[in-house]
Protein backbone atom coordinates (compact mmCIF):
# COMPACT_ATOMS: atom_id res chain seq x y z
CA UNK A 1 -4.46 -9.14 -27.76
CA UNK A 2 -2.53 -8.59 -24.58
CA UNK A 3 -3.47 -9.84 -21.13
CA UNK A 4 -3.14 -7.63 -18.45
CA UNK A 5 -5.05 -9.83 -16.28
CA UNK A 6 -3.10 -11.10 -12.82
CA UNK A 7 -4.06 -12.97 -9.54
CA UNK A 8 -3.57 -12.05 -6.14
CA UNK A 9 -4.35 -14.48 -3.61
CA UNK A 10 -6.79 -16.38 -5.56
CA UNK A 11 -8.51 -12.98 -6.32
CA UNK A 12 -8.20 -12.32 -10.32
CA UNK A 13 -7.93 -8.42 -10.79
CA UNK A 14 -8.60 -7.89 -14.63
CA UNK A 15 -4.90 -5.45 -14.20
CA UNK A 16 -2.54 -5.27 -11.39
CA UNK A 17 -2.85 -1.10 -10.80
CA UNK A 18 -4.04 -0.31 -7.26
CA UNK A 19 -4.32 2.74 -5.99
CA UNK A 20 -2.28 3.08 -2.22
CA UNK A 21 -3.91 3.46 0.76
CA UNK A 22 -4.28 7.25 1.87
CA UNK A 23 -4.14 8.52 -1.74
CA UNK A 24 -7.27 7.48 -3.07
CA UNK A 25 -9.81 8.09 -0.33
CA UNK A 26 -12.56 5.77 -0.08
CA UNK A 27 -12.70 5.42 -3.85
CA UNK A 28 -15.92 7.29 -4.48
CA UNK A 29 -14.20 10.78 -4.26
CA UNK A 30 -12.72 9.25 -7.64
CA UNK A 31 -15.66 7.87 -9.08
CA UNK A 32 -16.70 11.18 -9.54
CA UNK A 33 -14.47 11.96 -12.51
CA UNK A 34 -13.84 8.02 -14.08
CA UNK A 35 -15.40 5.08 -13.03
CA UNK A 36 -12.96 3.23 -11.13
CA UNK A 37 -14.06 -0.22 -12.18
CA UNK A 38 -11.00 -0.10 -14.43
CA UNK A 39 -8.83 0.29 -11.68
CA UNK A 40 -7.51 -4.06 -10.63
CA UNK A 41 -8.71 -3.09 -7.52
CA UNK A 42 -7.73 0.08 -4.74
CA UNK A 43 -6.96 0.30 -0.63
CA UNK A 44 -8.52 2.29 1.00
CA UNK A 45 -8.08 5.15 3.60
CA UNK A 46 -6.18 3.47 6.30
CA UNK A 47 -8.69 2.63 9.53
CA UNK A 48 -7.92 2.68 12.89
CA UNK A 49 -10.31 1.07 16.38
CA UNK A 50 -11.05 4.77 17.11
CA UNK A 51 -11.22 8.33 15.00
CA UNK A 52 -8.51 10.03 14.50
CA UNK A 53 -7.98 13.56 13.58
CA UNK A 54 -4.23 12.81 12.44
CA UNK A 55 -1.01 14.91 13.26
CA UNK A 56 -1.11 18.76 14.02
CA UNK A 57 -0.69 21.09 10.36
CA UNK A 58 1.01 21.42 8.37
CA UNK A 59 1.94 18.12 7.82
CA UNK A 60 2.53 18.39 3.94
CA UNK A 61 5.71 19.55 2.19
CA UNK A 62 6.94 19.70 -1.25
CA UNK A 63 10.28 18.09 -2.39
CA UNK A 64 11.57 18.63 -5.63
CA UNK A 65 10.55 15.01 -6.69
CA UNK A 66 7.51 13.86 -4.59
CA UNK A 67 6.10 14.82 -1.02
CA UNK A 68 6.54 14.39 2.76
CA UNK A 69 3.39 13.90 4.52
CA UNK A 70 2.19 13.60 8.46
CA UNK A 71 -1.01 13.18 8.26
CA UNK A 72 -1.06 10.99 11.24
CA UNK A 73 -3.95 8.26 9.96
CA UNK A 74 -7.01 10.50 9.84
CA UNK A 75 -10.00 8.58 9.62
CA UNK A 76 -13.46 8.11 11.43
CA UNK A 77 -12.56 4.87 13.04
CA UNK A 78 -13.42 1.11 12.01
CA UNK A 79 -17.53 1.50 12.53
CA UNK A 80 -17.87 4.54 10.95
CA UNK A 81 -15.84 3.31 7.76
CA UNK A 82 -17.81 -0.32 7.93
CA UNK A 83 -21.56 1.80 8.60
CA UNK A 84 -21.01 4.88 6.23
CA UNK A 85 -17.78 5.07 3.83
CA UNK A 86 -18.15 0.96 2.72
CA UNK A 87 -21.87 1.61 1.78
CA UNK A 88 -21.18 4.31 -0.38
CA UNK A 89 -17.58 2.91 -1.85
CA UNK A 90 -20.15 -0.13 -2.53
CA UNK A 91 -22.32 1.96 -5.12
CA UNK A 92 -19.45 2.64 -7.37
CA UNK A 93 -17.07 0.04 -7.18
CA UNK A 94 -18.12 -3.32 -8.10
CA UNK A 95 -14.87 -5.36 -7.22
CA UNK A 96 -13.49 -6.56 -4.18
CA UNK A 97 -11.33 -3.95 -2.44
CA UNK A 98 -7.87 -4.19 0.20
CA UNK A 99 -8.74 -2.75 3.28
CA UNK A 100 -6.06 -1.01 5.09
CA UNK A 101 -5.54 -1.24 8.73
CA UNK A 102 -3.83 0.65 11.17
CA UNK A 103 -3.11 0.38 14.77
CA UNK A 104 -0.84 1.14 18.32
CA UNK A 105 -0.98 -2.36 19.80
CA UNK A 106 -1.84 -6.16 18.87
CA UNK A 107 -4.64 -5.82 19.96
CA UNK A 108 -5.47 -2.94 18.32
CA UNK A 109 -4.93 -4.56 15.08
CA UNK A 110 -6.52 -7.36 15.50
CA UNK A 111 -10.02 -6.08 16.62
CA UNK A 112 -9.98 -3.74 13.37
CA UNK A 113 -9.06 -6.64 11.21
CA UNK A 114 -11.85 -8.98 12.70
CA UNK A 115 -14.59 -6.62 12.14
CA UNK A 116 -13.34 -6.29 8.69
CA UNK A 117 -12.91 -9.55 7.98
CA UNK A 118 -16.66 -9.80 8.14
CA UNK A 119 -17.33 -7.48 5.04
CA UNK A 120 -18.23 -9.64 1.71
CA UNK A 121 -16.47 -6.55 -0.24
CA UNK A 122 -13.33 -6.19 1.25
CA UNK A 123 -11.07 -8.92 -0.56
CA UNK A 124 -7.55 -8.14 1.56
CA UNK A 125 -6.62 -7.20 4.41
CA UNK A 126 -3.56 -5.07 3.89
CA UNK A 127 -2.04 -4.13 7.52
CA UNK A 128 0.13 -1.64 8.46
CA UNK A 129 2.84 -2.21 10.76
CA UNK A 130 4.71 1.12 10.42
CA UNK A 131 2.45 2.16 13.06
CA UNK A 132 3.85 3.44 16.88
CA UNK A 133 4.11 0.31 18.86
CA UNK A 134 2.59 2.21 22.52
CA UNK A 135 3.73 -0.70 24.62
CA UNK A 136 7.12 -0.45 22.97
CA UNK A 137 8.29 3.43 23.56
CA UNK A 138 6.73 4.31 20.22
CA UNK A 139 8.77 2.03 18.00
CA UNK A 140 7.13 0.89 14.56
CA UNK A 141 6.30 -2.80 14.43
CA UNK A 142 7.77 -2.92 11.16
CA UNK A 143 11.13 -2.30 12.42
CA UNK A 144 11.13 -5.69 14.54
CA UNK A 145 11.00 -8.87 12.67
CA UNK A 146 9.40 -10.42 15.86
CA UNK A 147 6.95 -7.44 16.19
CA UNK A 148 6.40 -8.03 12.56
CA UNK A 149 5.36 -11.92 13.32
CA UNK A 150 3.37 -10.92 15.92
CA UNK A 151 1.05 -8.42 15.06
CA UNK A 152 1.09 -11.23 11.75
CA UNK A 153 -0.22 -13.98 13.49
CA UNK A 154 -2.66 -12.10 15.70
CA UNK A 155 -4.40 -10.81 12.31
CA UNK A 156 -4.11 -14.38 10.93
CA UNK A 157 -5.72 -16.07 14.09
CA UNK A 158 -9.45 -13.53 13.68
CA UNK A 159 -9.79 -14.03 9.44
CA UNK A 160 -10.45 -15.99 7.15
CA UNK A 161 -9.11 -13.64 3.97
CA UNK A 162 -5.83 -12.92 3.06
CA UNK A 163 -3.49 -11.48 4.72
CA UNK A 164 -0.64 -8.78 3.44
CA UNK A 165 1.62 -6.85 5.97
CA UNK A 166 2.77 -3.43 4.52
CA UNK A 167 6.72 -3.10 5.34
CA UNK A 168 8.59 0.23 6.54
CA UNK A 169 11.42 0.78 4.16
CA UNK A 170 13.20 2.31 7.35
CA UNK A 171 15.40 -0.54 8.00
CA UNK A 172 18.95 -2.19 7.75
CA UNK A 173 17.66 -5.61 6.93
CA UNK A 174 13.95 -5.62 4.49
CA UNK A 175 14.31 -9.58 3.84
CA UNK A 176 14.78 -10.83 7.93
CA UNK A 177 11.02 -8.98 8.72
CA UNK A 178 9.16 -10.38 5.11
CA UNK A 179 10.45 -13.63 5.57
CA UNK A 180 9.41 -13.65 9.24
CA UNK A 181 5.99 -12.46 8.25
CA UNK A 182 5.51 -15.36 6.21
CA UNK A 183 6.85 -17.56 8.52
CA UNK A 184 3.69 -16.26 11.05
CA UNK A 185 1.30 -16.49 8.30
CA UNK A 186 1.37 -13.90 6.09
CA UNK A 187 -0.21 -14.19 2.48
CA UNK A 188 1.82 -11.61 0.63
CA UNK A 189 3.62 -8.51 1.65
CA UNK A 190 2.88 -5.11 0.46
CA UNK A 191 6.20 -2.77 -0.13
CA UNK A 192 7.41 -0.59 0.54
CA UNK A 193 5.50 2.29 3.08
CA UNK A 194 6.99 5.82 3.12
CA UNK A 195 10.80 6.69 3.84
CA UNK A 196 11.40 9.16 6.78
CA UNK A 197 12.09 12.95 5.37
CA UNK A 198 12.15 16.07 5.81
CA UNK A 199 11.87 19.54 5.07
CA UNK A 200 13.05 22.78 6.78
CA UNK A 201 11.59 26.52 6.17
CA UNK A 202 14.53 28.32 4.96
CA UNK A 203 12.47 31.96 6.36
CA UNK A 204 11.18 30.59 9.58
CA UNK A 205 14.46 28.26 9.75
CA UNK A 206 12.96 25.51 11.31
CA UNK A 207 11.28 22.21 9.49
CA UNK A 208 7.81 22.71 7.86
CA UNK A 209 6.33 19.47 8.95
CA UNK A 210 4.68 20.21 12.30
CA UNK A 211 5.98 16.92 13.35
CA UNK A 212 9.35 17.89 11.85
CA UNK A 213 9.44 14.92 9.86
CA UNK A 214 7.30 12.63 7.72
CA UNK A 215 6.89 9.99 5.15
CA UNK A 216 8.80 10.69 1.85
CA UNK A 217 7.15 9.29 -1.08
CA UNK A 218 6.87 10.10 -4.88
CA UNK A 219 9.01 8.94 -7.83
CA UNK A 220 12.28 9.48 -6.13
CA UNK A 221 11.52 6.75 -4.26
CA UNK A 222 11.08 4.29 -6.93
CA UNK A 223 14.95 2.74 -7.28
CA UNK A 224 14.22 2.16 -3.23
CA UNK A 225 11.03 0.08 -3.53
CA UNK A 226 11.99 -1.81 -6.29
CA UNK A 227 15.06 -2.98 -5.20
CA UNK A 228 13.71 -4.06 -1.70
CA UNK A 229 11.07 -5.89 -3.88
CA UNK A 230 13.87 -7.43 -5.83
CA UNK A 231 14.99 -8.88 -2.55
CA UNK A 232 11.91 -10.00 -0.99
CA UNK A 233 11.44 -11.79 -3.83
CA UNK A 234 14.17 -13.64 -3.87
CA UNK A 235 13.44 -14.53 -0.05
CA UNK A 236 10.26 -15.63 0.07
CA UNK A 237 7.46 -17.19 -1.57
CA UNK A 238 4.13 -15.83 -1.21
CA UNK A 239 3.05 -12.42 -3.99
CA UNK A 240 4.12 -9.19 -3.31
CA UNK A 241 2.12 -5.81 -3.75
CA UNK A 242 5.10 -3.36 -4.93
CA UNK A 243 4.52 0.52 -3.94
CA UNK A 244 6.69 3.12 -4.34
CA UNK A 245 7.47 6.02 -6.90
CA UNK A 246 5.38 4.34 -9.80
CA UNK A 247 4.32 6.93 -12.12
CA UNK A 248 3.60 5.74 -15.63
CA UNK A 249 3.22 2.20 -17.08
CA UNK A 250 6.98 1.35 -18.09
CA UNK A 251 7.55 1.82 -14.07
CA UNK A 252 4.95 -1.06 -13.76
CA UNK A 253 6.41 -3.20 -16.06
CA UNK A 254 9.83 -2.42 -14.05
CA UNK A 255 7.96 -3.16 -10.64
CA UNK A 256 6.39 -6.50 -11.59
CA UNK A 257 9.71 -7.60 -13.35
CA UNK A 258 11.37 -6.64 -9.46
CA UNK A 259 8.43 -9.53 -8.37
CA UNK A 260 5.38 -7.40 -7.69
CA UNK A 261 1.72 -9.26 -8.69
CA UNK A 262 -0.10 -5.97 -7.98
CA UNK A 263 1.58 -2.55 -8.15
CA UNK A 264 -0.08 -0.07 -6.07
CA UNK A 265 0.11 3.92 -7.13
CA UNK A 266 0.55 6.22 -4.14
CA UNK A 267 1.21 10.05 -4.51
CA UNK A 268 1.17 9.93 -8.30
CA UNK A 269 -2.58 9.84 -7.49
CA UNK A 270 -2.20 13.72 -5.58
CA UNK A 271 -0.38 15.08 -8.61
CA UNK A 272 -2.58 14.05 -11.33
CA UNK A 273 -6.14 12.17 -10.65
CA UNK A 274 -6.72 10.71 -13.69
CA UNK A 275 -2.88 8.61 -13.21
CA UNK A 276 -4.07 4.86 -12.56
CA UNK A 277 -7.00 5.15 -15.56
CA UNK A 278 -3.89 6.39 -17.73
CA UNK A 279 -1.62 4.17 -16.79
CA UNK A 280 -4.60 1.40 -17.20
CA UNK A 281 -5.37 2.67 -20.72
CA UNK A 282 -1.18 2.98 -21.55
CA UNK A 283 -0.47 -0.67 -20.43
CA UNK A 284 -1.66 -2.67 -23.49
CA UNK A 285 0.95 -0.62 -25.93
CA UNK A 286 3.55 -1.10 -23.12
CA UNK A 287 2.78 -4.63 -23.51
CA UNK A 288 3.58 -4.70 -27.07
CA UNK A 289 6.32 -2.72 -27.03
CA UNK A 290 8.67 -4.62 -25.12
CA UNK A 291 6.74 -8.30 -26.39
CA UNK A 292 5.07 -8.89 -23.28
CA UNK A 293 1.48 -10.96 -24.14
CA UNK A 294 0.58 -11.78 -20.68
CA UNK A 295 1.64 -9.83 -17.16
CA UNK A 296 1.46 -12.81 -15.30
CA UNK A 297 4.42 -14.25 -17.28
CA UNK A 298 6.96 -11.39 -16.34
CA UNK A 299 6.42 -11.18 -12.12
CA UNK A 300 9.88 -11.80 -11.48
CA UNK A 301 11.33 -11.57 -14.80
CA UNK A 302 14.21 -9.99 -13.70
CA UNK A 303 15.34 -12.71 -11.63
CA UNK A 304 15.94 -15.01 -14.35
CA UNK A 305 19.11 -13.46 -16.20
């Protein structure tokens, strides 16, 4: 008997699959066609201080191997999510959940994560700094390590539950923003978020994205996010949540032997529905396979030849 079992800042999820944030909703939408309770745990839609209707359409394209999205963080805002979508996410999913949060200042960031903080079933905050900075010409925090610190210890300094920032891969230098994230506080880092892409309307001869460009994501991605978990890894020494191009349980393996505890599934989750409960069911003959009894004995495997 395998264990698939793995713990996440003191939080034991019975796997490490977790849906990504923006692909899965507010879990219920799922529940409809599985029960999600298999799932190690999911985060959901990210949430912003205010609504937001997101980015003008279209602001989906189709690449060859994944998607480019702009869908600009739609969501009803942090009281709507805490007074309507938590209550019903409650009814079907019986575990603690990451919430993810959004914003376009410090401060910004910090009142959504204090309100959240005060929800018994949200487990993680999970925040994402590749988010316009508005006092900084539009810049993403994640693209400043002392942004990155900032927005970190502003989080850190209104909860009490852990903390994870969610990196932009769009950088020169992944390890100098993680490691200065933990330096401020951090309790793990999520990574990676979306690349920048692009598509352009070969008829109309001008990019399909509204915005012309958008986050990149899908399994083309994975070589990317696993070897900028490889690094963090190496770098620093709180758990990692690895994202990026995971399709299928040997890419989990792969991701948690790069140093991911929990592997979040992203736009797999668009293509096929039923992905993380497959990959859930596929893991234990993965396992086996390749002579793995326990997950929690391989995060970082690769690290040690």
């Amino acid at each position: 008997m395998v264990n698939t079992k793995v713990i996440l800042s003191g939080l034991t999820l019975d796997n490490p699959i977790i849906p990504a944030s923006g692909t899965f909703g507010y879990g219920y939408e799922f529940a409809e066609i599985y029960d999600i309770n298999c799932l190690g745990s999911f985060s959901f839609k990210g949430t912003t201080k205010e609504p937001r209707f997101g980015n003008p359409t279209p602001r989906i394209a189709e690449t060859p191997a994944g998607m480019i999205n702009s869908v600009g963080l739609q969501n009803p805002g942090v009281d709507k999510v805490i007074s309507e979508e938590l209550p019903k996410l409650r009814k079907c999913f019986l575990k603690p959940v990451i919430a993810n949060i959004g914003g376009f200042s410090i401060d910004e960031y910090a009142f959504v994560a204090e309100k959240l903080d005060k929800e018994d079933g949200v487990g993680i905050l999970e925040i994402n700094i590749s988010c316009p900075n508005v006092h900084n010409g539009g810049m993403s925090f994640g693209t400043s390590a002392e942004m990155a610190a900032k927005v970190t210890k502003a989080v850190k300094a209104v909860t009490t539950k852990p903390v994870y920032i969610k990196l932009s891969p769009n950088v020169t230098d992944i390890v100098s923003i993680a490691k200065a994230c933990e330096y401020a506080g951090a309790d793990g880092i999520s990574l990676i978020n979306t690349l920048l892409g692009m598509r352009i309307d070969l008829k109309k001869r001008r990019p399909i994205i509204a915005n012309k460009m958008g986050g990149f994501s899908g399994s083309a991605i994975l070589p990317v996010a696993l070897r900028m978990v490889y690094q963090v890894y190496d770098a620093v020494k709180i758990p990692i949540m690895g994202i990026g191009g995971v399709t299928n349980a040997n890419d989990v393996i792969e991701m948690m032997l790069a140093g991911a505890t929990g592997v979040q599934i992203g736009a797999a989750n668009l293509v096929d529905p039923y992905v993380c409960k497959d990959i859930i069911e596929a893991l234990p003959q993965v396992m086996e396979k390749y002579g793995i009894s326990s997950l929690k004995e391989i995060i970082g495997g690769a690290h040690n030849g």
